[in-house]
PDB file of N, CA and C in Angstrom:
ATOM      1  N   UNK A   1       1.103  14.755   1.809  1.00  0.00           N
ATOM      2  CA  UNK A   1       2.133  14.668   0.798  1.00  0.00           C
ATOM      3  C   UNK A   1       3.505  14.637   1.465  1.00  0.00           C
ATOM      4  N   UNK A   2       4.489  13.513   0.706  1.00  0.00           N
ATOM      5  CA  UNK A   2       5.663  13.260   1.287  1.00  0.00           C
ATOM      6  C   UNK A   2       6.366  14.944   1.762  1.00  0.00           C
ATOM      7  N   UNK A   3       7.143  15.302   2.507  1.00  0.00           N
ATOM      8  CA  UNK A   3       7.825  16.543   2.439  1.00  0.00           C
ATOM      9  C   UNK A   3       9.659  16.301   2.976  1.00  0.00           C
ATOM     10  N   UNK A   4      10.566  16.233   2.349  1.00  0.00           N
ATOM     11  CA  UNK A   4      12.227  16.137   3.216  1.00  0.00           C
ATOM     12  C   UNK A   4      12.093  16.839   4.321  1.00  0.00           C
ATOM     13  N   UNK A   5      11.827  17.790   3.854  1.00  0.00           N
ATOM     14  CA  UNK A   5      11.896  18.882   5.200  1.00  0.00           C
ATOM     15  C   UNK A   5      11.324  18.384   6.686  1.00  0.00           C
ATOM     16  N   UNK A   6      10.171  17.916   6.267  1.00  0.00           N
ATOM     17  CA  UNK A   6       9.338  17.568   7.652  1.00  0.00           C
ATOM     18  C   UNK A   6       9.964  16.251   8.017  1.00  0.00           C
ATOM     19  N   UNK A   7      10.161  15.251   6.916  1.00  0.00           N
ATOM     20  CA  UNK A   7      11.084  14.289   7.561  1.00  0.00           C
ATOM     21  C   UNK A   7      12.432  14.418   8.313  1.00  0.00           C
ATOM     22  N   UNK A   8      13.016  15.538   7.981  1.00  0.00           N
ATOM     23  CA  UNK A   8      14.120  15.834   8.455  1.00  0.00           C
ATOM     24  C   UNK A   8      13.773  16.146   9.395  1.00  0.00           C
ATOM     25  N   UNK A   9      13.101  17.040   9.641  1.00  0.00           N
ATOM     26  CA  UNK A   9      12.250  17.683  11.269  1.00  0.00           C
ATOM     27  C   UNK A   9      11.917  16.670  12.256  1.00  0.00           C
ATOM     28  N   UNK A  10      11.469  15.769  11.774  1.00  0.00           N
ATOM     29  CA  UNK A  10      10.987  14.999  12.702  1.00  0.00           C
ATOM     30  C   UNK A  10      12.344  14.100  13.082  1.00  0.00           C
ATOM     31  N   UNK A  11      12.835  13.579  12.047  1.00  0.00           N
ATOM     32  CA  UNK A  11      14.146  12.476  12.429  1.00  0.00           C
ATOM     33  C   UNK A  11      14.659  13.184  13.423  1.00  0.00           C
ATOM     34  N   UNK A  12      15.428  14.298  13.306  1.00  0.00           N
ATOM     35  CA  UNK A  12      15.784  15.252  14.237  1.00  0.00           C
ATOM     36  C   UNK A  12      15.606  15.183  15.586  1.00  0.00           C
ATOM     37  N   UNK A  13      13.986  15.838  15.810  1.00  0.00           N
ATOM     38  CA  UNK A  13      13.411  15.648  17.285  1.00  0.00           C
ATOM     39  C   UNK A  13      13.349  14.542  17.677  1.00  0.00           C
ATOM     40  N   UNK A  14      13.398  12.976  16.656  1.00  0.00           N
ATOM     41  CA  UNK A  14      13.170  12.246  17.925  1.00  0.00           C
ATOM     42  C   UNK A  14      14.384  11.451  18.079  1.00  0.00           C
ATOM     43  N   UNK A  15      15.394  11.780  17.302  1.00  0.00           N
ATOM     44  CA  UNK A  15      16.894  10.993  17.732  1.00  0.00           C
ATOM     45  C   UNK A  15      17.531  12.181  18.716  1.00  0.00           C
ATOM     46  N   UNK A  16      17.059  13.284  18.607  1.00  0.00           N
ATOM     47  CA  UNK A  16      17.475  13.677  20.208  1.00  0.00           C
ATOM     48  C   UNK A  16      16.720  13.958  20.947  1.00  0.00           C
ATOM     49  N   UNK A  17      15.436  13.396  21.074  1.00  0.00           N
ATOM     50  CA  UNK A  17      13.933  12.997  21.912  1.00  0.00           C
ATOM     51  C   UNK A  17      15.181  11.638  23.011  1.00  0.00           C
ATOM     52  N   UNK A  18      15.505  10.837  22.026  1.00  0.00           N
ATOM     53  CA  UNK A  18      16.255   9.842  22.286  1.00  0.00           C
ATOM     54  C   UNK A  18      17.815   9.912  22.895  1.00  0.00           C
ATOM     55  N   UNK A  19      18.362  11.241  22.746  1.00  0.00           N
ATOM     56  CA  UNK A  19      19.735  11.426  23.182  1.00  0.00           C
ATOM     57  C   UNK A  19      20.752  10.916  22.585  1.00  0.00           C
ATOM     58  N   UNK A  20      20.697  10.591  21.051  1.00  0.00           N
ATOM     59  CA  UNK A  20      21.367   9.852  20.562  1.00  0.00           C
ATOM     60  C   UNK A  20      21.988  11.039  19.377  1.00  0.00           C
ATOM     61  N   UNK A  21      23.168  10.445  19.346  1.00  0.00           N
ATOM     62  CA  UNK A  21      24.093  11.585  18.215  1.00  0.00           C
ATOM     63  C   UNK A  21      23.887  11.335  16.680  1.00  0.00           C
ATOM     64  N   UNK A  22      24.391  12.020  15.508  1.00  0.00           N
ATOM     65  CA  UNK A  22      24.009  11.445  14.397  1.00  0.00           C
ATOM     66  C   UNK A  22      25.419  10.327  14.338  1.00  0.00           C
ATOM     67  N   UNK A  23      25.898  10.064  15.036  1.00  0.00           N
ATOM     68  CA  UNK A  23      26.974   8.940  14.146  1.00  0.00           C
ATOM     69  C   UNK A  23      26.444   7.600  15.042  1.00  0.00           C
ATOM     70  N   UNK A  24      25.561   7.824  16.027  1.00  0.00           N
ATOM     71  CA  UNK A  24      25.156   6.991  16.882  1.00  0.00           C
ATOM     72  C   UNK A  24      23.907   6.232  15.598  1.00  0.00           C
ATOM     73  N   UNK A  25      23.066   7.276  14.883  1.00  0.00           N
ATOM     74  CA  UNK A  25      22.348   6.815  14.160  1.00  0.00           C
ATOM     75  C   UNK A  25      22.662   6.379  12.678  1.00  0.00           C
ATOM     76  N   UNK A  26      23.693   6.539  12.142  1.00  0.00           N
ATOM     77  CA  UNK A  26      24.578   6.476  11.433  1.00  0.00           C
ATOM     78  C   UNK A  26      24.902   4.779  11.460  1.00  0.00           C
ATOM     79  N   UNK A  27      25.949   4.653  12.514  1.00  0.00           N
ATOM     80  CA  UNK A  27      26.077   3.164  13.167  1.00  0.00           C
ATOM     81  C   UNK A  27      24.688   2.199  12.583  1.00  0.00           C
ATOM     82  N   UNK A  28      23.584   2.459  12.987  1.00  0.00           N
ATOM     83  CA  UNK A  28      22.294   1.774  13.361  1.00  0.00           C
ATOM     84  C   UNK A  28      22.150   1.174  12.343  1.00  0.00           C
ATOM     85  N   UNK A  29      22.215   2.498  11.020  1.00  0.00           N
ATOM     86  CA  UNK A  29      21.685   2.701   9.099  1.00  0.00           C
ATOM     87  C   UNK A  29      22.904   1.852   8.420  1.00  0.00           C
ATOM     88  N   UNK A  30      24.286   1.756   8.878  1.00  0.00           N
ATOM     89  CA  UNK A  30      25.377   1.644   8.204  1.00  0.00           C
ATOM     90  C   UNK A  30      25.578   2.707   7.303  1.00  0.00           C
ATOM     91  N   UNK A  31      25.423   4.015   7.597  1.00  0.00           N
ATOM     92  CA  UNK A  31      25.645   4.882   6.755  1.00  0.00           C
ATOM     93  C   UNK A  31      26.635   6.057   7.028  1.00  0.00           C
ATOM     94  N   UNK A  32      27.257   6.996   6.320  1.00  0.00           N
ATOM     95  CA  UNK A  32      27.757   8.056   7.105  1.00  0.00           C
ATOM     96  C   UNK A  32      27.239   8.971   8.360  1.00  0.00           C
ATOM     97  N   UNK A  33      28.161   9.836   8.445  1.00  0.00           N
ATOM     98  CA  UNK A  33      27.309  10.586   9.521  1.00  0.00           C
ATOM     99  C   UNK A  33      26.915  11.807   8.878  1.00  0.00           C
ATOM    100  N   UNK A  34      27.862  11.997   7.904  1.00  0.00           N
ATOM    101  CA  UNK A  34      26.838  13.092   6.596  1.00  0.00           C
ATOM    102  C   UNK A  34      25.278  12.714   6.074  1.00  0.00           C
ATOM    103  N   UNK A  35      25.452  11.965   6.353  1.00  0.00           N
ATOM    104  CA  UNK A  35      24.005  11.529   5.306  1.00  0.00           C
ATOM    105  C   UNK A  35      23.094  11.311   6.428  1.00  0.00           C
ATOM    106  N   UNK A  36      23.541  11.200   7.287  1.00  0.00           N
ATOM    107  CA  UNK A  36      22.264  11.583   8.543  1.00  0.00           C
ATOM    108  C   UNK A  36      21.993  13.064   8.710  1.00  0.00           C
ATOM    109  N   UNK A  37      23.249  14.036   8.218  1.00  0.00           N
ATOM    110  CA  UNK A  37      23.212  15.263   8.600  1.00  0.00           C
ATOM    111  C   UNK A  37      22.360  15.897   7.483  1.00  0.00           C
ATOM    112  N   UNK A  38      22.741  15.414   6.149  1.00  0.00           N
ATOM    113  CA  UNK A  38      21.901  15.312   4.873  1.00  0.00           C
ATOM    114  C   UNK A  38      20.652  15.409   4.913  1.00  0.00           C
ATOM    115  N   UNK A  39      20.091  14.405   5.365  1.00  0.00           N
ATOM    116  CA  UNK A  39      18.795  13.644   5.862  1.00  0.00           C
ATOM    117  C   UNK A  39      17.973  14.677   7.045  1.00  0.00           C
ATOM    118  N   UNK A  40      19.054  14.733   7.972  1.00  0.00           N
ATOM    119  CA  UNK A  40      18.076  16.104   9.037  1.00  0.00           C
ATOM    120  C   UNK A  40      18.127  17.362   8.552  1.00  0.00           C
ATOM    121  N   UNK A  41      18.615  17.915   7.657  1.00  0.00           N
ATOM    122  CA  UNK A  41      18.945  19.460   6.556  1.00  0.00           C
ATOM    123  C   UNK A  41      17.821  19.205   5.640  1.00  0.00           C
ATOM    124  N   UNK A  42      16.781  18.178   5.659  1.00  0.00           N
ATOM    125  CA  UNK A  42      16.377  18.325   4.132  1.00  0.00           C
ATOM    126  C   UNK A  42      16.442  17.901   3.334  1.00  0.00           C
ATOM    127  N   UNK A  43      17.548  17.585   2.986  1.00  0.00           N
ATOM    128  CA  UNK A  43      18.389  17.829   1.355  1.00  0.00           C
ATOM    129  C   UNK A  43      18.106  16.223   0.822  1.00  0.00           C
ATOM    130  N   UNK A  44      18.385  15.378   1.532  1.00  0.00           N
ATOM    131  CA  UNK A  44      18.631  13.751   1.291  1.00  0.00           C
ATOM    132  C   UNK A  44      17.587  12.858   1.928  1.00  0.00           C
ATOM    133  N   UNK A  45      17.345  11.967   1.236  1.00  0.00           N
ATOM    134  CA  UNK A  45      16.481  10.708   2.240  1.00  0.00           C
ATOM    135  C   UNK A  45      17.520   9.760   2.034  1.00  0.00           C
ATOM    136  N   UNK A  46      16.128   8.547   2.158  1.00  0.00           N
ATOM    137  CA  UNK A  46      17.319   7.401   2.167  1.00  0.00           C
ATOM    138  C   UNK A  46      15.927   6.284   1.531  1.00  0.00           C
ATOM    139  N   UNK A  47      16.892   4.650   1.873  1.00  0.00           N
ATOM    140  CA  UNK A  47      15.615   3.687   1.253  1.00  0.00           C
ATOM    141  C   UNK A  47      14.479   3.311   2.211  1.00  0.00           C
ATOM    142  N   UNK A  48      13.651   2.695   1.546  1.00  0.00           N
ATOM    143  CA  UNK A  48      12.829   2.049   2.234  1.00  0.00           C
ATOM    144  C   UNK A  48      13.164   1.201   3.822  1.00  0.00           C
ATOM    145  N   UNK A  49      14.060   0.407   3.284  1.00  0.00           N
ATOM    146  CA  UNK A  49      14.796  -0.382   4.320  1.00  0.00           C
ATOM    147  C   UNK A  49      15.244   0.496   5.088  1.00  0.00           C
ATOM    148  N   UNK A  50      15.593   1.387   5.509  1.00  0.00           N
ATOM    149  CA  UNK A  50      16.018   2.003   6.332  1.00  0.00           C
ATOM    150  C   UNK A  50      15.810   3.086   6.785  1.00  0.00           C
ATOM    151  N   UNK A  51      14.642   3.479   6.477  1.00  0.00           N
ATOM    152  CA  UNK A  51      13.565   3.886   7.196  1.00  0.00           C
ATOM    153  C   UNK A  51      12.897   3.104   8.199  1.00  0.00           C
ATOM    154  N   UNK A  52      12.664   1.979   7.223  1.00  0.00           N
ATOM    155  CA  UNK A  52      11.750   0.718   8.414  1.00  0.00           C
ATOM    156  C   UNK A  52      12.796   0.673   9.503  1.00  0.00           C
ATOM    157  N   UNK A  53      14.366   0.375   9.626  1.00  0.00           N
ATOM    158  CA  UNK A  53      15.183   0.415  10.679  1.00  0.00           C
ATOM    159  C   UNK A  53      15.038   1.302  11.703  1.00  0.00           C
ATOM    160  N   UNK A  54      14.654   2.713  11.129  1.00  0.00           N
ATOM    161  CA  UNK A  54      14.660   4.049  11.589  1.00  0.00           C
ATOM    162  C   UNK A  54      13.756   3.828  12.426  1.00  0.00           C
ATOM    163  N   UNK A  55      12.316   3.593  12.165  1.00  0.00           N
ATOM    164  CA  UNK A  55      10.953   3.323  12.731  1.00  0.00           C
ATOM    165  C   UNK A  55      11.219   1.908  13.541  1.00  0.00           C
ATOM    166  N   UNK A  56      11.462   1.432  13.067  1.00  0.00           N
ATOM    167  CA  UNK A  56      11.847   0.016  14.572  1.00  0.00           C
ATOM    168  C   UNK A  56      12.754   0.487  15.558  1.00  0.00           C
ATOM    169  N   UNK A  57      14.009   1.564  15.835  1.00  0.00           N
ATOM    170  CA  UNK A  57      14.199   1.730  16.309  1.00  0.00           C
ATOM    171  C   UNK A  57      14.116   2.649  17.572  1.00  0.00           C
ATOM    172  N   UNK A  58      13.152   3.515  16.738  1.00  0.00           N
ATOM    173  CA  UNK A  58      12.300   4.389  17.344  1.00  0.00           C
ATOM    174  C   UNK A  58      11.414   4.585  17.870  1.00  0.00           C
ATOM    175  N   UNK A  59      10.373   3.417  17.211  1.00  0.00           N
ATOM    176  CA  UNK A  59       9.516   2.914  17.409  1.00  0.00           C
ATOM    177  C   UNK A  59       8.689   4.335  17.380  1.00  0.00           C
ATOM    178  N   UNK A  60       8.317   4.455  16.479  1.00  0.00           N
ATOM    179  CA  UNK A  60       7.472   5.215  15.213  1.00  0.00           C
ATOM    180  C   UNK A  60       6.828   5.183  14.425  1.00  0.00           C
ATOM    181  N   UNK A  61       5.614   5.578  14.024  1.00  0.00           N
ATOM    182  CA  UNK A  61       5.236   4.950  12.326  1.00  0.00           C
ATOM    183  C   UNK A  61       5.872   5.618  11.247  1.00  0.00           C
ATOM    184  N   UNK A  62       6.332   4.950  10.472  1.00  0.00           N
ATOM    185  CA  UNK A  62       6.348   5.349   9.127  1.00  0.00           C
ATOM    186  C   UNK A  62       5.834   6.722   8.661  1.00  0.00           C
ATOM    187  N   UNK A  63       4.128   6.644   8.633  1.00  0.00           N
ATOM    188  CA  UNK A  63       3.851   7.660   8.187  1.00  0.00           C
ATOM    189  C   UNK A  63       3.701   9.151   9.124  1.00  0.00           C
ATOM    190  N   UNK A  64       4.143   8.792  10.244  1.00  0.00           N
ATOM    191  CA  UNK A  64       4.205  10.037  10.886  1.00  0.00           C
ATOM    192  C   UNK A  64       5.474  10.435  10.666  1.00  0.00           C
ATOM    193  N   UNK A  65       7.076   9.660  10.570  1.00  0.00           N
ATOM    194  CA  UNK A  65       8.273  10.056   9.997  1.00  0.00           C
ATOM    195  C   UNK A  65       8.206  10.548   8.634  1.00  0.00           C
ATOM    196  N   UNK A  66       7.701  10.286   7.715  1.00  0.00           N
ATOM    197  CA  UNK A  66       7.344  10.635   6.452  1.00  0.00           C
ATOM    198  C   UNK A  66       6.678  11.670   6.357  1.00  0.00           C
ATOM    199  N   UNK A  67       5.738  11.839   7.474  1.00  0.00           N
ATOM    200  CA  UNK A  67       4.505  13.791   6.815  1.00  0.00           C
ATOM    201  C   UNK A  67       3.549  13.024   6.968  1.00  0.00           C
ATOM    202  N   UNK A  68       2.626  12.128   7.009  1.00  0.00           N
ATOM    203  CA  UNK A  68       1.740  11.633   5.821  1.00  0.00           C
ATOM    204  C   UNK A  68       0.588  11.707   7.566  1.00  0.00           C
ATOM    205  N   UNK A  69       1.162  11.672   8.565  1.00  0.00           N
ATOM    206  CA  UNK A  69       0.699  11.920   9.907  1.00  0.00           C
ATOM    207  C   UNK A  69       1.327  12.302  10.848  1.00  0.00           C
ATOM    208  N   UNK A  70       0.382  12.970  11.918  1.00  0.00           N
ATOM    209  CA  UNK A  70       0.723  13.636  13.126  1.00  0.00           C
ATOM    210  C   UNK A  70       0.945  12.837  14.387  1.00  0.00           C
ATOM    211  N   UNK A  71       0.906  11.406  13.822  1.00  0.00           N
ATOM    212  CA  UNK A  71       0.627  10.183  15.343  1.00  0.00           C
ATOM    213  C   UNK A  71       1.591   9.652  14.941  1.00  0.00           C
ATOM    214  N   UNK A  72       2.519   9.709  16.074  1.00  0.00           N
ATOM    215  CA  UNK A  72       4.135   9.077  16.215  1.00  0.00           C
ATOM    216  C   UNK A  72       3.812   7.443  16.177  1.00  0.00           C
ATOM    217  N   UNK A  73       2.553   7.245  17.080  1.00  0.00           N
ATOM    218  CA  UNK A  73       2.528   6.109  17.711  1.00  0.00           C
ATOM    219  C   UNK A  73       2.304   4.796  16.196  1.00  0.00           C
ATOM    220  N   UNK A  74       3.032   3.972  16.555  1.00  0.00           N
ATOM    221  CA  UNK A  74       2.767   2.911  15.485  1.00  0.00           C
ATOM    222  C   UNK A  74       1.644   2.218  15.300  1.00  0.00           C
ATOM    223  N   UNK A  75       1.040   1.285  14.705  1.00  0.00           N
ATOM    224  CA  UNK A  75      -0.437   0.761  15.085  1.00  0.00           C
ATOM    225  C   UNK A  75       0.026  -0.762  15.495  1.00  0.00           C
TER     226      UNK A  75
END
């Protein structure tokens, strides 16, 4: 089941897995740098589309950014 929290958790670890700041990821989304901070607190997601950005850039699956799995790796 979807969870913010765990998405936030994870966005978290792997944009600074990656060394990258939130306005660095911000830039990427076209979005604030609140709403990345939003987004790693919990509180906020975001769309579809940009998630998929998130996961291409990360190169991630989906459903391991989402909760839905424990395997980062994409298929």
């Amino acid at each position: 089941m979807f969870s913010k929290e765990i998405f936030g958790q994870r966005l978290k670890a792997i944009r600074k897995e990656k060394k990258e700041t939130q306005d660095d990821l911000a830039l990427i989304l076209d979005v604030g740098k609140s709403h990345i901070s939003e987004m790693e607190r919990g509180n906020r997601t975001t769309t579809a589309e940009k998630i998929a950005l998130i996961c291409e850039h990360y190169r991630v699956s989906a459903d391991y950014l989402l909760g839905l799995s424990d395997d980062p790796n994409p298929r």
